[in-house]
N, C-alpha and C. Protein backbone atom coordinates (compact mmCIF):
# COMPACT_ATOMS: atom_id res chain seq x y z
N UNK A 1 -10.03 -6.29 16.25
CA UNK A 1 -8.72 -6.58 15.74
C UNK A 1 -8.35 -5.50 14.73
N UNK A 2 -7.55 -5.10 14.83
CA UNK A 2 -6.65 -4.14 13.44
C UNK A 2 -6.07 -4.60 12.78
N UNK A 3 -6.85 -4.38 11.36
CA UNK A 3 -6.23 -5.30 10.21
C UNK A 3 -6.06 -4.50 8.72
N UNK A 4 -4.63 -4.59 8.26
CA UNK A 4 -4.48 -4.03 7.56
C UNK A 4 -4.53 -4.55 5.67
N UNK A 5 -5.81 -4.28 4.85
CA UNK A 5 -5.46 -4.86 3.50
C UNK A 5 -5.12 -4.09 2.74
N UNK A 6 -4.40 -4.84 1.64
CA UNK A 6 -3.65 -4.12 0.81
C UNK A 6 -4.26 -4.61 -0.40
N UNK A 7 -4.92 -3.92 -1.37
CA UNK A 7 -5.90 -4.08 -2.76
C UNK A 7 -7.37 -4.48 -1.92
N UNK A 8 -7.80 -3.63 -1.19
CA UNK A 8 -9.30 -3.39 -0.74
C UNK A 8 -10.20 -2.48 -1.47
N UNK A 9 -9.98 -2.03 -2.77
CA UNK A 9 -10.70 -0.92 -3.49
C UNK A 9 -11.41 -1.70 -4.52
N UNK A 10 -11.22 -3.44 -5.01
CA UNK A 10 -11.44 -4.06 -6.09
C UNK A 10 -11.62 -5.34 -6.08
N UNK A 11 -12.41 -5.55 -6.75
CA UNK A 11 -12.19 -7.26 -6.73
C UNK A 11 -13.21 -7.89 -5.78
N UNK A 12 -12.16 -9.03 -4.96
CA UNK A 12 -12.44 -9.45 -3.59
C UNK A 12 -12.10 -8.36 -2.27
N UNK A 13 -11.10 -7.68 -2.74
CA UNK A 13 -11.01 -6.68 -2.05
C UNK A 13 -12.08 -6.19 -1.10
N UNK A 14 -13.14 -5.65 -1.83
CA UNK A 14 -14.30 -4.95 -1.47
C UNK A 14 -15.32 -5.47 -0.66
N UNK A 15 -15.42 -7.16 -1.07
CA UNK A 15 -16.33 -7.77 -0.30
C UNK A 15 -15.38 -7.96 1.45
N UNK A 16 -14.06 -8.37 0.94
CA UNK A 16 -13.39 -8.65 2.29
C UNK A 16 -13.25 -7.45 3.48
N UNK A 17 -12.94 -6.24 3.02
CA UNK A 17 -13.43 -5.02 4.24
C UNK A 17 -14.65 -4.77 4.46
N UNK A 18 -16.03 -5.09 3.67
CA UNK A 18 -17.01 -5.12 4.01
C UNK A 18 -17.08 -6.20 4.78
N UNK A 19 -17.11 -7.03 5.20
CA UNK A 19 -16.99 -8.03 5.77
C UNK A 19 -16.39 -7.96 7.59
N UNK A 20 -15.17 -7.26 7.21
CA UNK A 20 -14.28 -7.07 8.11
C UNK A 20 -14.97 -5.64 9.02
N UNK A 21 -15.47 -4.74 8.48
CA UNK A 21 -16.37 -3.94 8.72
C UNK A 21 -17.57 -4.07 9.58
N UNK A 22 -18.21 -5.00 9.06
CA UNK A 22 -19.24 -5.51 9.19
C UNK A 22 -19.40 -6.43 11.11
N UNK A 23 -18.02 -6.83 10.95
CA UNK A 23 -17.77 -7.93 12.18
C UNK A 23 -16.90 -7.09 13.53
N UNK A 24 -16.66 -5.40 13.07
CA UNK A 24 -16.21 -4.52 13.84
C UNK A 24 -14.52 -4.37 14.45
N UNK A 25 -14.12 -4.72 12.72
CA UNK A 25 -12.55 -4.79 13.08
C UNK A 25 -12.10 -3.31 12.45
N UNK A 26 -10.88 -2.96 13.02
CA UNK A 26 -10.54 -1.61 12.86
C UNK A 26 -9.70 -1.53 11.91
N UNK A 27 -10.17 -1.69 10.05
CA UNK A 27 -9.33 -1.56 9.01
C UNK A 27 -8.43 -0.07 8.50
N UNK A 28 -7.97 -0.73 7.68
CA UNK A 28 -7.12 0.04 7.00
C UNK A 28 -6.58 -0.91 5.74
N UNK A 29 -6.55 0.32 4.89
CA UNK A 29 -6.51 -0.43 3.19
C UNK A 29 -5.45 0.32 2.35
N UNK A 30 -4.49 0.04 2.22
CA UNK A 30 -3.33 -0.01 1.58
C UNK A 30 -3.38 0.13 0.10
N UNK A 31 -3.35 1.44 -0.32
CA UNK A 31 -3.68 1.29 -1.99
C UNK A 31 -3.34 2.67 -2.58
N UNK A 32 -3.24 2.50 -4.03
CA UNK A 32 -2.48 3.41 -4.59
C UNK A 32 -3.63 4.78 -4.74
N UNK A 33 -4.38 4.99 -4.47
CA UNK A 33 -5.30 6.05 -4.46
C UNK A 33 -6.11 6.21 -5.99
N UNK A 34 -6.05 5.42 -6.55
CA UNK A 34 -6.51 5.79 -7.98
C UNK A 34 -8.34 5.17 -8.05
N UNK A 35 -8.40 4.41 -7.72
CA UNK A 35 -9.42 3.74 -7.57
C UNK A 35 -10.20 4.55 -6.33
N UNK A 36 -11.61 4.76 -6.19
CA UNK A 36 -12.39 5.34 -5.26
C UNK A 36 -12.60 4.14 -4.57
N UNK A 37 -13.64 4.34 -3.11
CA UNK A 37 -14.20 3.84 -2.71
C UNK A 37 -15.51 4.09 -1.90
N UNK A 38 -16.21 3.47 -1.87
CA UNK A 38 -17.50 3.63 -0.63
C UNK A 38 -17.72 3.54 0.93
N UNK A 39 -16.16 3.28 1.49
CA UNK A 39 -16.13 2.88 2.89
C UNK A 39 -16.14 3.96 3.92
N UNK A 40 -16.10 5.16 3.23
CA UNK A 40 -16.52 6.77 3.55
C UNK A 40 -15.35 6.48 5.22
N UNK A 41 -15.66 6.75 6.57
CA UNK A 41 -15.02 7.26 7.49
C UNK A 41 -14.64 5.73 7.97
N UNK A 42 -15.46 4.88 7.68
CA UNK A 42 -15.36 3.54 8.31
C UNK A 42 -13.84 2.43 8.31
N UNK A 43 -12.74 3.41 7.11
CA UNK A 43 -11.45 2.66 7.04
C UNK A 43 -10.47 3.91 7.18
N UNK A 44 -9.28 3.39 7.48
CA UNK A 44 -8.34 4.38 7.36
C UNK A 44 -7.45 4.32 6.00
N UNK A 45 -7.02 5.43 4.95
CA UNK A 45 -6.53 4.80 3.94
C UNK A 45 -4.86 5.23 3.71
N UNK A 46 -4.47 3.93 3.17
CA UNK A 46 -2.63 4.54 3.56
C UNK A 46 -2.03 4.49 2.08
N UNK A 47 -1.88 5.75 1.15
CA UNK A 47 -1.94 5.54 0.13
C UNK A 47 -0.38 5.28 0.03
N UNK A 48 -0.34 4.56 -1.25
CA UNK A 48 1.42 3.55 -1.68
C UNK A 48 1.52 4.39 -2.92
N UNK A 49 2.98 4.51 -3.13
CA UNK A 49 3.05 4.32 -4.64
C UNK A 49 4.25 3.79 -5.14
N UNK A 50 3.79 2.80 -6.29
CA UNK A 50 4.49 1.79 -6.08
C UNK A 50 5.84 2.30 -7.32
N UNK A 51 6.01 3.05 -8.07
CA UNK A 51 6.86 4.13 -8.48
C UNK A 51 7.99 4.51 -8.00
N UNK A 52 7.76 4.38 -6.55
CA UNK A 52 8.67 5.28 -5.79
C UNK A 52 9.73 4.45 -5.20
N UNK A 53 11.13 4.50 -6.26
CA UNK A 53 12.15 3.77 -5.77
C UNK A 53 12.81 3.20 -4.16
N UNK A 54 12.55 5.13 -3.33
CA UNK A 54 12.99 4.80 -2.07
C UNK A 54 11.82 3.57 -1.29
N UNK A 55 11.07 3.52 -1.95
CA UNK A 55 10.10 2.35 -0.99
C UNK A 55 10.65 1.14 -1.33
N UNK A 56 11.10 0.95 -2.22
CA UNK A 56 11.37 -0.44 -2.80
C UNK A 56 13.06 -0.98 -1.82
N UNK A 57 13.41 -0.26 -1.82
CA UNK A 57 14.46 -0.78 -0.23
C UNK A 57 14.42 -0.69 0.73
């Protein structure tokens, strides 16, 4: 399944794509790039920023 989270770098975040990982779903994690992570090639990452007026309409 392809599943996309958004705050996967923290928290519960981290356990839930490990998880999702783990069970061979094809993630992607939605996040502002500031925070690292350990999921190396295994996610795709779609960086936001939430700043940026034209996104907000």
């Amino acid at each position: 399944m392809k599943i996309l989270m958004f705050g996967g770098t923290r928290f519960f975040g981290i356990h839930t794509v490990n998880e999702l990982i783990k069970n061979g779903h094809d993630v992607s994690i939605a996040t502002r790039g500031i925070t690292s992570d350990k999921f190396g090639s295994s996610v795709k990452r779609i960086i936001l920023d939430r700043n940026n007026q034209e996104s907000l309409k």
